[in-house]
N, C-alpha and C. Protein backbone atom coordinates (compact mmCIF):
# COMPACT_ATOMS: atom_id res chain seq x y z
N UNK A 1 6.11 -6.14 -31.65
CA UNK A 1 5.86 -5.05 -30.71
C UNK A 1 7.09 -4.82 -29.85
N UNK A 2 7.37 -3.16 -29.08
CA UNK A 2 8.62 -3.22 -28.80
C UNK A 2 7.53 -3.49 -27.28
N UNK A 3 8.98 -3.30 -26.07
CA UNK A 3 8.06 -4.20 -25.08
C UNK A 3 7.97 -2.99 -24.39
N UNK A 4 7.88 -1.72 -24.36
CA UNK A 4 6.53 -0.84 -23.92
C UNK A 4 5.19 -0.69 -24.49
N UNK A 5 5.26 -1.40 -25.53
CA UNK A 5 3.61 -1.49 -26.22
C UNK A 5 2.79 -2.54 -25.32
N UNK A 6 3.78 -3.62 -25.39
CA UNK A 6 2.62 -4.88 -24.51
C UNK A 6 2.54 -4.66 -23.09
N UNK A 7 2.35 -3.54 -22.56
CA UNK A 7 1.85 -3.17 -21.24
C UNK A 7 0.64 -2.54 -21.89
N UNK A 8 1.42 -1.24 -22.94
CA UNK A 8 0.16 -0.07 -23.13
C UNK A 8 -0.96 -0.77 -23.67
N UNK A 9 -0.58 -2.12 -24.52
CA UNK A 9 -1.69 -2.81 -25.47
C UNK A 9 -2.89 -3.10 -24.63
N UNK A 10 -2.03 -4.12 -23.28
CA UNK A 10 -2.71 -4.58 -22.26
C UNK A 10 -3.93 -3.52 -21.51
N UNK A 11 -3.52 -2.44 -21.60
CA UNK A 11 -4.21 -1.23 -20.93
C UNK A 11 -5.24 -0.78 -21.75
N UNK A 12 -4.55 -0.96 -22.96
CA UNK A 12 -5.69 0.22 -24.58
C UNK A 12 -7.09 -0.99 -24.20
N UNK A 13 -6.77 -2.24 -24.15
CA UNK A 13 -8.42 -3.00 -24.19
C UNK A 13 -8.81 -3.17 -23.42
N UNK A 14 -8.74 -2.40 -22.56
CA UNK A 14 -9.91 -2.17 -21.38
C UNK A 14 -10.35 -0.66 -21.44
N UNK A 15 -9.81 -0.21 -23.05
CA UNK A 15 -10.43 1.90 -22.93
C UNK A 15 -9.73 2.79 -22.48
N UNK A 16 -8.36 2.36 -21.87
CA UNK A 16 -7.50 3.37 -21.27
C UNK A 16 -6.60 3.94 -22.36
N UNK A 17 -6.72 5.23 -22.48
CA UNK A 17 -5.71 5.94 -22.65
C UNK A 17 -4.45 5.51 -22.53
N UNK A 18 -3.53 5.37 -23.52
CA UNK A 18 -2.43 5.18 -23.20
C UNK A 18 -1.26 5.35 -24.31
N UNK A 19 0.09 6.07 -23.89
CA UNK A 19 1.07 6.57 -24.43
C UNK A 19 2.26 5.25 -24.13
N UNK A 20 2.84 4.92 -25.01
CA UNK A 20 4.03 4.06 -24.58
C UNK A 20 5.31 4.84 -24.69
N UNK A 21 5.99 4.94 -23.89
CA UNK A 21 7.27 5.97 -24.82
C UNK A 21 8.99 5.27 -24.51
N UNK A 22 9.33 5.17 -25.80
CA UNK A 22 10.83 4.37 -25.43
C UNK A 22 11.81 4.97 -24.76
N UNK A 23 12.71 4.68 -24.39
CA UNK A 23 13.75 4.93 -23.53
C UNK A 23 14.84 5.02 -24.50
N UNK A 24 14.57 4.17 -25.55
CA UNK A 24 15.73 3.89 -26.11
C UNK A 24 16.90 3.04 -25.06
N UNK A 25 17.87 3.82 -25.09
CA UNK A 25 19.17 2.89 -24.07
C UNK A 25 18.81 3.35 -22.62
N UNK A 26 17.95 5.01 -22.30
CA UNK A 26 18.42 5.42 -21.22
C UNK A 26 17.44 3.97 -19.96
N UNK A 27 17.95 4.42 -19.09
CA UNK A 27 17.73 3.74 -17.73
C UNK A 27 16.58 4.42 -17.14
N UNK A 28 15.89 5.26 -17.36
CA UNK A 28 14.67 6.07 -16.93
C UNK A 28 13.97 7.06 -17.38
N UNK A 29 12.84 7.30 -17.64
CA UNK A 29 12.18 8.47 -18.30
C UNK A 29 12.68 9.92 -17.94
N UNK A 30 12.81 11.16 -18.43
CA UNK A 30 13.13 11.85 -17.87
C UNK A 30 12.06 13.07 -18.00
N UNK A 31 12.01 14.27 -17.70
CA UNK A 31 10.73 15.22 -17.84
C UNK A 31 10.62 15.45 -19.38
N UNK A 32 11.62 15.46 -20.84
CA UNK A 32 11.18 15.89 -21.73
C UNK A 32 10.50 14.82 -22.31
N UNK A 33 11.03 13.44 -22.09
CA UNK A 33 9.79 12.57 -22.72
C UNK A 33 9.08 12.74 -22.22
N UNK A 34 8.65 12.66 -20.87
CA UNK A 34 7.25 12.46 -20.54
C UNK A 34 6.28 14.10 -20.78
N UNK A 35 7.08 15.26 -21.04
CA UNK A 35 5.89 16.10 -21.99
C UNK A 35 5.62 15.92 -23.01
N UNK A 36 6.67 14.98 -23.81
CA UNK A 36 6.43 14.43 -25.43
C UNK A 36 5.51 13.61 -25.40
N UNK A 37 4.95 13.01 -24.35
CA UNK A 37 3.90 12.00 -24.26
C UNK A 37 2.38 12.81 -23.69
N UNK A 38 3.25 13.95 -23.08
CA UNK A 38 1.87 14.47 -22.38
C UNK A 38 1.25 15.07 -24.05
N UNK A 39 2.12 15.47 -24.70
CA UNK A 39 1.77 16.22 -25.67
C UNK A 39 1.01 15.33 -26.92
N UNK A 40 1.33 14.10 -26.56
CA UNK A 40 1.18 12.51 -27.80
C UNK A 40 -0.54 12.74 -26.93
N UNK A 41 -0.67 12.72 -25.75
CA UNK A 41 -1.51 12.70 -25.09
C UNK A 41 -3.15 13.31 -25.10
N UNK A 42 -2.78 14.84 -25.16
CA UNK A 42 -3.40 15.37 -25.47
C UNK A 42 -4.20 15.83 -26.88
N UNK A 43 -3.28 15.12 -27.84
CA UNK A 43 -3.91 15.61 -29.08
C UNK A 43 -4.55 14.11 -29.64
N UNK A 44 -4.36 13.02 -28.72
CA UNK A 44 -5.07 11.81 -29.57
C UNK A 44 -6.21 11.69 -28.36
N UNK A 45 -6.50 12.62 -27.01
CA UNK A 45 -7.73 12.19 -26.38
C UNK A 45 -7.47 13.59 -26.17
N UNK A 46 -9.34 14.00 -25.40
CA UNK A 46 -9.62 15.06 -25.12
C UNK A 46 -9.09 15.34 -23.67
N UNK A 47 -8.52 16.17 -23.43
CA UNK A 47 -7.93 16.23 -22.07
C UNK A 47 -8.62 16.82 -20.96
N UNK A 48 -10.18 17.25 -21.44
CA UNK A 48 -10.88 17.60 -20.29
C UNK A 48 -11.32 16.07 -19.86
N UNK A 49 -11.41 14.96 -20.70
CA UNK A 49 -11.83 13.82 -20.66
C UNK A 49 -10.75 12.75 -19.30
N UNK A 50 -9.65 13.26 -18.94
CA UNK A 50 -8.85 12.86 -18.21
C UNK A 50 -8.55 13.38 -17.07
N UNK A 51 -9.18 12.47 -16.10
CA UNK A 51 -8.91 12.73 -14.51
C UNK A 51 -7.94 12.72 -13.93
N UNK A 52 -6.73 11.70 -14.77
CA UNK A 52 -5.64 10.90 -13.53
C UNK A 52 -4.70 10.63 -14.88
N UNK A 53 -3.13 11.48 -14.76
CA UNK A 53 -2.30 10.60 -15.68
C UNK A 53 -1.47 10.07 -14.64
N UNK A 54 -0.88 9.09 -14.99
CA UNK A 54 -0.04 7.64 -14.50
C UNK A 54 0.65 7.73 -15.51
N UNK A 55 2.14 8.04 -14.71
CA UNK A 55 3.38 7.79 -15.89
C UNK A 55 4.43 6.44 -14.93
N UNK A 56 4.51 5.60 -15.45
CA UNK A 56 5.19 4.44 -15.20
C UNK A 56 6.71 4.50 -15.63
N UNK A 57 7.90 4.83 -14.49
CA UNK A 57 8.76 5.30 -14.94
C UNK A 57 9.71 3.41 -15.50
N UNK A 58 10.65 3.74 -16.26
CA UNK A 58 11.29 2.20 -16.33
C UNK A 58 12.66 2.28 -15.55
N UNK A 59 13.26 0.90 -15.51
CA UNK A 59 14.73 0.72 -14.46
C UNK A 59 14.36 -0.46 -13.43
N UNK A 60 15.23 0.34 -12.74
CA UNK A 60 15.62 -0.47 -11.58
C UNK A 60 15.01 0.00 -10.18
N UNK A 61 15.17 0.28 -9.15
CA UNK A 61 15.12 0.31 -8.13
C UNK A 61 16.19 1.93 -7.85
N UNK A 62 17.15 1.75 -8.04
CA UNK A 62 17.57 2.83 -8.30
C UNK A 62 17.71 4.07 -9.16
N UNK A 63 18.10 4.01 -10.04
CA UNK A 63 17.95 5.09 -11.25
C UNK A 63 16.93 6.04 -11.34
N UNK A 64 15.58 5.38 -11.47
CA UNK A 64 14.14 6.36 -11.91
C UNK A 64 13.92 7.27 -10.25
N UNK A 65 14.09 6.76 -9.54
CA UNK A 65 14.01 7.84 -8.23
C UNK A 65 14.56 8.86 -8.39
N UNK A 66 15.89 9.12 -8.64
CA UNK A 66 16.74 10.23 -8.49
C UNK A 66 16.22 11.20 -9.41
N UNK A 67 15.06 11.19 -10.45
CA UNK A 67 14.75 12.31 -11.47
C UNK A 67 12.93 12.66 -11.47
N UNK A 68 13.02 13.83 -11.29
CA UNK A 68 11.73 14.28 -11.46
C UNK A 68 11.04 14.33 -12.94
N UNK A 69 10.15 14.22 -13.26
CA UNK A 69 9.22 14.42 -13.80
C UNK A 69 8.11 15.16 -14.34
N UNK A 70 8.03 15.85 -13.33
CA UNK A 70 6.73 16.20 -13.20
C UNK A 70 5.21 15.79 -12.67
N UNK A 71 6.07 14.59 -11.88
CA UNK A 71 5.04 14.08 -11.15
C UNK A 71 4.92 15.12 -9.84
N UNK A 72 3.22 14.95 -9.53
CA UNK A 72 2.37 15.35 -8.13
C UNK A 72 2.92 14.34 -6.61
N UNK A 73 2.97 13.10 -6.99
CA UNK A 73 2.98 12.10 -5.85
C UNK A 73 3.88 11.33 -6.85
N UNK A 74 4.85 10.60 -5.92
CA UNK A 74 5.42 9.25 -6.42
C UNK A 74 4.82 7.93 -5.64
N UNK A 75 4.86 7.48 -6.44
CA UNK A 75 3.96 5.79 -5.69
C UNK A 75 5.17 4.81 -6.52
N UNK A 76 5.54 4.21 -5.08
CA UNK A 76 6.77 2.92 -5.25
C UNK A 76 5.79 1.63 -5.20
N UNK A 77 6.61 0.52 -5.89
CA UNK A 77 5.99 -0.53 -6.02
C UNK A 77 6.98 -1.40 -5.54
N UNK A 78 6.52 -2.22 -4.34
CA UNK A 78 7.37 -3.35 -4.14
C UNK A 78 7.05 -4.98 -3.82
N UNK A 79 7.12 -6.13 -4.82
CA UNK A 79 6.78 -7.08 -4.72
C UNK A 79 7.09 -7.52 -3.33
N UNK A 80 6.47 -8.83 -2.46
CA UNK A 80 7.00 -9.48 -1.80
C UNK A 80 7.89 -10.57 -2.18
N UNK A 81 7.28 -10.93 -3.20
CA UNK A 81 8.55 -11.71 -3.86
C UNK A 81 10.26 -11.52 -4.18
N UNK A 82 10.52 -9.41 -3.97
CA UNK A 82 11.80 -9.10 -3.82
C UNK A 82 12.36 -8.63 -2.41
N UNK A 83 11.39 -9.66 -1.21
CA UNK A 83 12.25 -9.56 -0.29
C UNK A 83 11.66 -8.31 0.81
N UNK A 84 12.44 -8.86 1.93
CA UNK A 84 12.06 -7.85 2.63
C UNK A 84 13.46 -6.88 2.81
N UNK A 85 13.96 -6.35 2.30
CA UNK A 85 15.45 -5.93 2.31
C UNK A 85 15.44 -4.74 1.57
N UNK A 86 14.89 -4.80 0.15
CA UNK A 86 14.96 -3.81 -0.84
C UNK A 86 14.77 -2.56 -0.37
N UNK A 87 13.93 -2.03 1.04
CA UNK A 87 14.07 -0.76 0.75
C UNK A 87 15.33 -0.32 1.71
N UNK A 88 15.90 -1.29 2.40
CA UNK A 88 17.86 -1.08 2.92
C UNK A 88 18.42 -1.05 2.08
N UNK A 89 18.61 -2.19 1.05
CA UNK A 89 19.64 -1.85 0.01
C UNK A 89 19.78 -0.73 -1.12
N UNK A 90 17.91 -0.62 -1.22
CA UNK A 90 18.11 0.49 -2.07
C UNK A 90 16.91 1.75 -1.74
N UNK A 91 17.41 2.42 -1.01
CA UNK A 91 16.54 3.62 0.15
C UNK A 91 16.31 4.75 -1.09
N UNK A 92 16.73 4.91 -1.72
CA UNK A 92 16.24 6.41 -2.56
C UNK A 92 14.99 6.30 -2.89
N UNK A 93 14.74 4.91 -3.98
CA UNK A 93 13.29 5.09 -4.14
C UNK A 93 12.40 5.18 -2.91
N UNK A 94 12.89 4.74 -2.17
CA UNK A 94 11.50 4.51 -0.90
C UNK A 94 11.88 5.67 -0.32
N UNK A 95 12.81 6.53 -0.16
CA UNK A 95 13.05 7.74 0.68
C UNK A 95 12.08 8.75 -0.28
N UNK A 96 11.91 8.31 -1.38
CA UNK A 96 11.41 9.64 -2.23
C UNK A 96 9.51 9.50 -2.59
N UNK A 97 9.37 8.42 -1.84
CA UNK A 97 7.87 7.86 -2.27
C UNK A 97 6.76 8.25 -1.38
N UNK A 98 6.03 8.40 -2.29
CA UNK A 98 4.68 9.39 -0.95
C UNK A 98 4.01 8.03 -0.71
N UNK A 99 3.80 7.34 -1.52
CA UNK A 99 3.19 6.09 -1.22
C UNK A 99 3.89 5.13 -1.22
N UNK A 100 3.63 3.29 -1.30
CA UNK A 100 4.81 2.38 -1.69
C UNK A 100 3.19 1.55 -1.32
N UNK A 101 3.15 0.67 -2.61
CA UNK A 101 2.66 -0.24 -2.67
C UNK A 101 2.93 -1.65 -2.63
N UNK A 102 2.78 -2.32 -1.35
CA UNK A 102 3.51 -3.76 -1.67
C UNK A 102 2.86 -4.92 -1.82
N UNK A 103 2.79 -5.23 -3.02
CA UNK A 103 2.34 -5.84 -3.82
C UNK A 103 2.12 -7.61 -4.12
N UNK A 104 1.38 -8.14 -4.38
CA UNK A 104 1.49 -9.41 -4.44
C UNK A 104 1.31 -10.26 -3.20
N UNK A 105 0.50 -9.73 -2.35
CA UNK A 105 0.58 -9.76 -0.88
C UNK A 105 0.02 -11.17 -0.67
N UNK A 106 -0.83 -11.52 -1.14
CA UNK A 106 -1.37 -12.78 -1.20
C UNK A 106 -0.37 -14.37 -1.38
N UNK A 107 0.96 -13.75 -2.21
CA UNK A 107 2.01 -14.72 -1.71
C UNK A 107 2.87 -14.67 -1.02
N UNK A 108 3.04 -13.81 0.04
CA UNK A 108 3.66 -13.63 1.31
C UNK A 108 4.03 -15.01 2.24
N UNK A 109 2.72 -15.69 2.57
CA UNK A 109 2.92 -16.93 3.04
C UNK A 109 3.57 -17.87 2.23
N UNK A 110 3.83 -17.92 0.89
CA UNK A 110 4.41 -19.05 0.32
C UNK A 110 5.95 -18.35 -0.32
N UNK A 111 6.53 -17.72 0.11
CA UNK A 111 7.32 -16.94 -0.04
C UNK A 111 8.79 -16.34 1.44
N UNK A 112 7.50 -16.90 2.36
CA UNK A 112 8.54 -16.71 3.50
C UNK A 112 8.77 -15.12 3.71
N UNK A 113 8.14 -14.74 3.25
CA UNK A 113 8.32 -12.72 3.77
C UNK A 113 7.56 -12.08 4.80
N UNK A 114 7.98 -11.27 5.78
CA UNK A 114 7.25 -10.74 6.71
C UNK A 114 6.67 -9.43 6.79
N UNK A 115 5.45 -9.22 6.18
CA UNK A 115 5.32 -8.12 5.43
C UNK A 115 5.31 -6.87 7.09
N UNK A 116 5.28 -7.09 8.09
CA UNK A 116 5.51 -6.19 9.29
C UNK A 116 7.04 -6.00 8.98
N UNK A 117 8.13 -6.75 8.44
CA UNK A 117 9.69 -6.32 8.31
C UNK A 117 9.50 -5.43 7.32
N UNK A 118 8.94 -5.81 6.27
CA UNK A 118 9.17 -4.99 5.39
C UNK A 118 8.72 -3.49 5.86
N UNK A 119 7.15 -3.17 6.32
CA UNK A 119 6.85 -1.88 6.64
C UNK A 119 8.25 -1.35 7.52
N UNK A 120 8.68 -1.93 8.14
CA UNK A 120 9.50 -1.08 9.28
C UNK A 120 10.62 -1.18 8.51
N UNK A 121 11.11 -1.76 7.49
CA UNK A 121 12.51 -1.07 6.84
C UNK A 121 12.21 -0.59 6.30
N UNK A 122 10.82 -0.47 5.22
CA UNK A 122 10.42 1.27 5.04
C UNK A 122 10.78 2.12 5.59
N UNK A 123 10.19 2.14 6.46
CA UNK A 123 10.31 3.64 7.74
C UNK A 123 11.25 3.81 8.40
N UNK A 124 12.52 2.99 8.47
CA UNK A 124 13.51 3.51 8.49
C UNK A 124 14.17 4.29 7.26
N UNK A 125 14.05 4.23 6.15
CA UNK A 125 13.98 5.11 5.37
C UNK A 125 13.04 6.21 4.91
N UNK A 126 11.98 6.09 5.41
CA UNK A 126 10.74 6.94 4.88
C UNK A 126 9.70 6.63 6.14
N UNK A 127 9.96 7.90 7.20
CA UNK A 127 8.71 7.62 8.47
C UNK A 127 7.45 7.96 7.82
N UNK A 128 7.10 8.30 6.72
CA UNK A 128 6.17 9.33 6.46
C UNK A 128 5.01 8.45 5.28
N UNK A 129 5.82 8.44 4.84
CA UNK A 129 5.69 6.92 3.39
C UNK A 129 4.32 6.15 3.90
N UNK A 130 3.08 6.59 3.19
CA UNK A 130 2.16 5.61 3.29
C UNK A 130 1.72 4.28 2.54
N UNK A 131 1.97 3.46 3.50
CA UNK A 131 2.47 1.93 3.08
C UNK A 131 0.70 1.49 2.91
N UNK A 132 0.64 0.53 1.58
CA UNK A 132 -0.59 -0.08 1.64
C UNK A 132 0.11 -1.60 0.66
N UNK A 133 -0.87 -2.39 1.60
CA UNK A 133 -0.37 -4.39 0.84
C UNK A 133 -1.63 -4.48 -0.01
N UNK A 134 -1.24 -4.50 -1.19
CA UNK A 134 -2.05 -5.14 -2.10
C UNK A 134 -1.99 -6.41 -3.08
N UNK A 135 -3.07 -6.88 -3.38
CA UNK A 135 -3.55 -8.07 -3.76
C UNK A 135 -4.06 -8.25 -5.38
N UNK A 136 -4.03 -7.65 -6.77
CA UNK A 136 -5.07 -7.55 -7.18
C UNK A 136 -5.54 -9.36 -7.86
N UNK A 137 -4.97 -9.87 -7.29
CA UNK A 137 -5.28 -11.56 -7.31
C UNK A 137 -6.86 -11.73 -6.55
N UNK A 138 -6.72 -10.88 -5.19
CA UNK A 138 -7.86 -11.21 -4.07
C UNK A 138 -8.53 -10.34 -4.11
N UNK A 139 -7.89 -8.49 -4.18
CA UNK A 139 -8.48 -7.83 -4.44
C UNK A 139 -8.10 -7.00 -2.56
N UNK A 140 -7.20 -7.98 -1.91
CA UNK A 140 -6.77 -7.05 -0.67
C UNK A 140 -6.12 -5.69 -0.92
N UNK A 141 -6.76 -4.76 -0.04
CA UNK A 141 -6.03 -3.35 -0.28
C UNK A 141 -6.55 -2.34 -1.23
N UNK A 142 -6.83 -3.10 -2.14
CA UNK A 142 -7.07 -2.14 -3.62
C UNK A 142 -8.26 -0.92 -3.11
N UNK A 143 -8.95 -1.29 -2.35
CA UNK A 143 -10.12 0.26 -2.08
C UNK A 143 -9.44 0.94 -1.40
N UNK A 144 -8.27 0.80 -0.02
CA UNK A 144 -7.42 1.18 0.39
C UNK A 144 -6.31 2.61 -0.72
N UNK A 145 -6.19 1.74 -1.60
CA UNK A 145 -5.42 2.31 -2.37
C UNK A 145 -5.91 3.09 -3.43
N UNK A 146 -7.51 2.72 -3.54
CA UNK A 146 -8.55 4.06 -4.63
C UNK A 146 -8.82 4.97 -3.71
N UNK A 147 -8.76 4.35 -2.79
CA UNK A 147 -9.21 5.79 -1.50
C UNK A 147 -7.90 6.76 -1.45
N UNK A 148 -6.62 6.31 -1.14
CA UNK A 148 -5.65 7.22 -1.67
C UNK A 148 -5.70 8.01 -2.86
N UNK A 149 -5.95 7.32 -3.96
CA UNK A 149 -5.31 8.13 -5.13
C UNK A 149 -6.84 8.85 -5.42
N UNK A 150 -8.36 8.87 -5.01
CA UNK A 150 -8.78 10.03 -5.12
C UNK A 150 -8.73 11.27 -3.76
N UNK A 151 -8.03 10.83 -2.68
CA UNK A 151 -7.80 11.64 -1.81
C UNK A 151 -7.03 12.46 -2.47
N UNK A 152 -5.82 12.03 -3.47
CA UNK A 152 -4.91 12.70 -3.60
C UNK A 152 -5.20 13.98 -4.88
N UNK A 153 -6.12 13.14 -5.73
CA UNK A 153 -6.68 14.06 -7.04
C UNK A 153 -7.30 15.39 -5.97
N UNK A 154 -7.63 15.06 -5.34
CA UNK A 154 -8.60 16.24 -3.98
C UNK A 154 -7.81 17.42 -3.96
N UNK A 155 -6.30 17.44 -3.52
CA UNK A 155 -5.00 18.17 -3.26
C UNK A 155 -5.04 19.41 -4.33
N UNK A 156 -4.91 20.63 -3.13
CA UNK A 156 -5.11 21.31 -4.79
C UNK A 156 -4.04 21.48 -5.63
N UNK A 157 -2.92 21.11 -5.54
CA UNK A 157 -2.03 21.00 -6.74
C UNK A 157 -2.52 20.12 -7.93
N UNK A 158 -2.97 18.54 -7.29
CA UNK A 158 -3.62 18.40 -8.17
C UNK A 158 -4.76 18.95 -9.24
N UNK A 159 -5.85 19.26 -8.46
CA UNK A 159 -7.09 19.90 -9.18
C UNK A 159 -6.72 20.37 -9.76
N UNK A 160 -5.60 21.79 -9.74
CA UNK A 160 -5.45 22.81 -10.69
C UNK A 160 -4.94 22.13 -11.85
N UNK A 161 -4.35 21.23 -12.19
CA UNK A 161 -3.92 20.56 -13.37
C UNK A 161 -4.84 20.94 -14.64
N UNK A 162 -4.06 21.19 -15.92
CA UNK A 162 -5.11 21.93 -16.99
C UNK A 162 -4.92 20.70 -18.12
């Protein structure tokens, strides 16, 4: 398997829908794959059948920020395990994120991270940026964060989606 399958694999057995799409060499998805996928998408599931697509861009920290998509909302992901620093050293993604999920929150204490530093070097890059700590070990945050993402399906840019 190449290693965008063993995420999508991980996803297909629990019933989810899911497109894997290579990069090949590049450093980030860009809008024509991801209609090549919307398009992989639509013709192997029914698309009135789909509430919510989730495109998972690949890279680094830098690279996948700087390019649109065609995404509605961007949602950043940031372990505690990479520190409380990452969104100083590298501000684009977090300058460009409607959300930022920080993740893994449950090892914070064994890790030495202060997840109050981290929110506030967010917001020095992003005042706006709604920050939520999640857990899915404990399960902290996560309704927090379904309550976002159907607030956000609500939006009518979203709804209108065909």
């Amino acid at each position: 398997l190449m290693p965008p399958e063993l995420d999508a694999d991980r996803l297909r057995q629990y019933g989810v829908p899911v497109i894997a799409i290579n990069t090949g060499r590049a450093c980030h998805l860009d809008a024509r794959m991801v209609a090549g996928g919307l398009h992989t998408l639509a013709h192997e599931h029914t698309p009135e059948n789909l509430d919510l697509v989730l495109v998972e861009n690949v890279g680094n920290l830098v690279c996948p920020a700087e390019f649109e998509v065609g995404e509605h909302a961007k949602v950043a992901l940031l372990s505690v395990t990479e520190g409380e620093d990452k969104p100083l050293k590298y501000p684009v993604m977090f300058r460009e994120a409607d959300v930022l999920l920080i993740t893994k929150v449950d090892l914070a204490p064994h890790v030495d991270v202060n997840l109050i530093q981290i929110e506030a070097n967010v917001r020095q890059v992003n005042p706006h940026v709604t920050v939520i700590p999640v857990s899915a070990k404990t399960g902290e945050g996560l309704e927090t964060w379904y309550r976002w993402v159907q607030s956000a399906l609500r939006k009518p840019q979203l709804a209108s989606i065909q």
